[in-house]
C-alpha atoms as a PDB file:
ATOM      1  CA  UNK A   1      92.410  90.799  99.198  1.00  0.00           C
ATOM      2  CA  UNK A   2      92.275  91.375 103.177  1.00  0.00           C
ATOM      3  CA  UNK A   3      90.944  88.128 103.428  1.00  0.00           C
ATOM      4  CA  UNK A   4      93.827  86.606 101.387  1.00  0.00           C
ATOM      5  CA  UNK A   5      96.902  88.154 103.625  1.00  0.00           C
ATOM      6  CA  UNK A   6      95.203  87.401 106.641  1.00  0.00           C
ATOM      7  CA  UNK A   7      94.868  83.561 105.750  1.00  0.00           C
ATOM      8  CA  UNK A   8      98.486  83.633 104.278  1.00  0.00           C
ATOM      9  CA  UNK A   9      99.555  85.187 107.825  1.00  0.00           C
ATOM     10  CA  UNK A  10      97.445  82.285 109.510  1.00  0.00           C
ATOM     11  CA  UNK A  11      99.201  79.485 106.505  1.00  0.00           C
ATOM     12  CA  UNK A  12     102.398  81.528 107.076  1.00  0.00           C
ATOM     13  CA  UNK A  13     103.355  82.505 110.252  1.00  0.00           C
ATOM     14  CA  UNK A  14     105.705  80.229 111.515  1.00  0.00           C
ATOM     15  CA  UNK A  15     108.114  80.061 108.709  1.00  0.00           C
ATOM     16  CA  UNK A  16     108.500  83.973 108.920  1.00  0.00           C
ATOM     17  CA  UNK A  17     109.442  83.955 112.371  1.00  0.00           C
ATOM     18  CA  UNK A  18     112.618  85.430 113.402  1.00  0.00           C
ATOM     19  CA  UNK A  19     114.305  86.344 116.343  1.00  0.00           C
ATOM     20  CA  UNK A  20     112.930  89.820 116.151  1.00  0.00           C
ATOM     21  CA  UNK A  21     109.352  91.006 115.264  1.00  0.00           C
ATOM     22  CA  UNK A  22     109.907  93.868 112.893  1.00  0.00           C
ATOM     23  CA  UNK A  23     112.688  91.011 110.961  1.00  0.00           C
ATOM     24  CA  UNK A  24     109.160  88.899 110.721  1.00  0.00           C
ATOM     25  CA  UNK A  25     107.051  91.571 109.662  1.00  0.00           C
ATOM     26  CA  UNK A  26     109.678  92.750 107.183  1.00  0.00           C
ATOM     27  CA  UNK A  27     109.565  89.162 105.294  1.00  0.00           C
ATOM     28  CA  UNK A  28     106.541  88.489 105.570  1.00  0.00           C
ATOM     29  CA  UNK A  29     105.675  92.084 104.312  1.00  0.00           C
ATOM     30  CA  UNK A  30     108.008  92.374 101.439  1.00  0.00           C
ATOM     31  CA  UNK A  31     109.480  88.888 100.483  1.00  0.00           C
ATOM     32  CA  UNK A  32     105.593  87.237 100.543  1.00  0.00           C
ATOM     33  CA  UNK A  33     103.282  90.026 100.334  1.00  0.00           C
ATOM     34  CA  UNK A  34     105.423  93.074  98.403  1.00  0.00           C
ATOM     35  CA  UNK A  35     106.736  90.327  95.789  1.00  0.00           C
ATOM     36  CA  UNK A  36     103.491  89.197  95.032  1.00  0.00           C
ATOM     37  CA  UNK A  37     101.893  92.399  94.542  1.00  0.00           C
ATOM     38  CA  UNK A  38     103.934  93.774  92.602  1.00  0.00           C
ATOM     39  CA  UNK A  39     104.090  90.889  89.961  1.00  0.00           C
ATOM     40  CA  UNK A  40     100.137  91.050  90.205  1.00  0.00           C
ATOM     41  CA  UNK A  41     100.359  95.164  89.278  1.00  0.00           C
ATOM     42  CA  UNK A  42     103.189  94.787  87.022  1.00  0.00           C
ATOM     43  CA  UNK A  43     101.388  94.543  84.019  1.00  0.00           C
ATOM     44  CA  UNK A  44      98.846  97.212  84.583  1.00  0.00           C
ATOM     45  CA  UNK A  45     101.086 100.273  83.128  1.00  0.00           C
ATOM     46  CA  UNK A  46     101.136  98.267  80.013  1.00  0.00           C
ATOM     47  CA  UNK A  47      97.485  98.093  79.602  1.00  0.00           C
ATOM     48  CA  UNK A  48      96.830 101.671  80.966  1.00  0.00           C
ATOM     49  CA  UNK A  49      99.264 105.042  80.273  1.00  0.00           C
ATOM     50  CA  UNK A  50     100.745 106.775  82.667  1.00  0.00           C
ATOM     51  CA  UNK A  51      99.681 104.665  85.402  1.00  0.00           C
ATOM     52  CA  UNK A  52     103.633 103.257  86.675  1.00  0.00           C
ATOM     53  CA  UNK A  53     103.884 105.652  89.118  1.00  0.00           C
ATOM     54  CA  UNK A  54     100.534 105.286  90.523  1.00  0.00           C
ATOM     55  CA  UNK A  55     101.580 101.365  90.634  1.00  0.00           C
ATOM     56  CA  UNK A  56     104.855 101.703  92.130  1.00  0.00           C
ATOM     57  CA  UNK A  57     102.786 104.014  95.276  1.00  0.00           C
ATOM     58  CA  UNK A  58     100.143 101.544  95.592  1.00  0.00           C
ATOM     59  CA  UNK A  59     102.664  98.909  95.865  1.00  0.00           C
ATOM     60  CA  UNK A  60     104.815 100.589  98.522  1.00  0.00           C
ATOM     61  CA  UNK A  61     102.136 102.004 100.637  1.00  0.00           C
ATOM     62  CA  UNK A  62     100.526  98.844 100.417  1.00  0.00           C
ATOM     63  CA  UNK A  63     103.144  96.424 101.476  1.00  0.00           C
ATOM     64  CA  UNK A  64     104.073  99.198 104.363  1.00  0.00           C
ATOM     65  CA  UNK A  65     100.787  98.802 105.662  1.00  0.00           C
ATOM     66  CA  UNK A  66     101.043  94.947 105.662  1.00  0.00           C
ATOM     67  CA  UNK A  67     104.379  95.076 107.554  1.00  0.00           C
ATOM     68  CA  UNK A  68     102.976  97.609 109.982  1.00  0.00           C
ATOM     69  CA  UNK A  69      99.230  95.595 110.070  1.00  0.00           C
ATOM     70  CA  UNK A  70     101.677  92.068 110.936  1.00  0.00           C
ATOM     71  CA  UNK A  71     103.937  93.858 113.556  1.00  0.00           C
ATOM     72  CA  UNK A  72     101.026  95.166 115.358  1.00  0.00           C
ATOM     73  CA  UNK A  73      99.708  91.511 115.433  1.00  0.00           C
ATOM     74  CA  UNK A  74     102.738  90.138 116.772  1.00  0.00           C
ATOM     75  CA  UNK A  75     102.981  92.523 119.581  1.00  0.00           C
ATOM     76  CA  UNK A  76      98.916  92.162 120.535  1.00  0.00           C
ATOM     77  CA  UNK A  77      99.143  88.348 120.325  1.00  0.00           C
ATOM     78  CA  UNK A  78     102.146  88.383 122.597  1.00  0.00           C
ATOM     79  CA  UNK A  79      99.990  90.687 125.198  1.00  0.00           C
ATOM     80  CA  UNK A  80      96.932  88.232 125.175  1.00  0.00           C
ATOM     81  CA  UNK A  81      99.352  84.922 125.922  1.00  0.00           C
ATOM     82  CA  UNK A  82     100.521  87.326 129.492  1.00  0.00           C
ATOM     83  CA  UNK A  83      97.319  88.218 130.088  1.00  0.00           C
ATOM     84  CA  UNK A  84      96.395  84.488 130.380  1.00  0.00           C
END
């Protein structure tokens, strides 16, 4: 799954942009990432009982951790391109 968001960031990247970095992070994190996890989870709590609110967690921690994972690599790629 790691491997997956990081080549989606690579794939990705530019049309996210914004003028801000946490604005990127935020769609990238929960318009690409958030949307598409939770479809992929949705129809676990069918299948399984009284595993919703263990879905809805996974979902939000997850996609936080995205948005957090993408804002940090925004602000260390913008370090490397001074240091250079």
């Amino acid at each position: 799954m790691g491997t997956c968001i990081g080549i989606t960031y690579i794939l990705l990247r530019k049309s996210t942009k914004s003028t801000s970095q946490i604005i990127s992070s935020l769609k990238f994190g929960i318009i690409i990432f958030g949307a598409n996890w939770l479809v992929f989870t949705a129809f676990m709590p069918f299948i399984f009982k009284d595993l919703l609110s263990a879905c809805i967690i996974r979902v939000i921690v997850d996609t936080l951790l995205v948005i957090l994972s993408y804002y940090v690599l925004e602000i260390l790629g913008k370090l490397i391109v001074k240091e250079k």
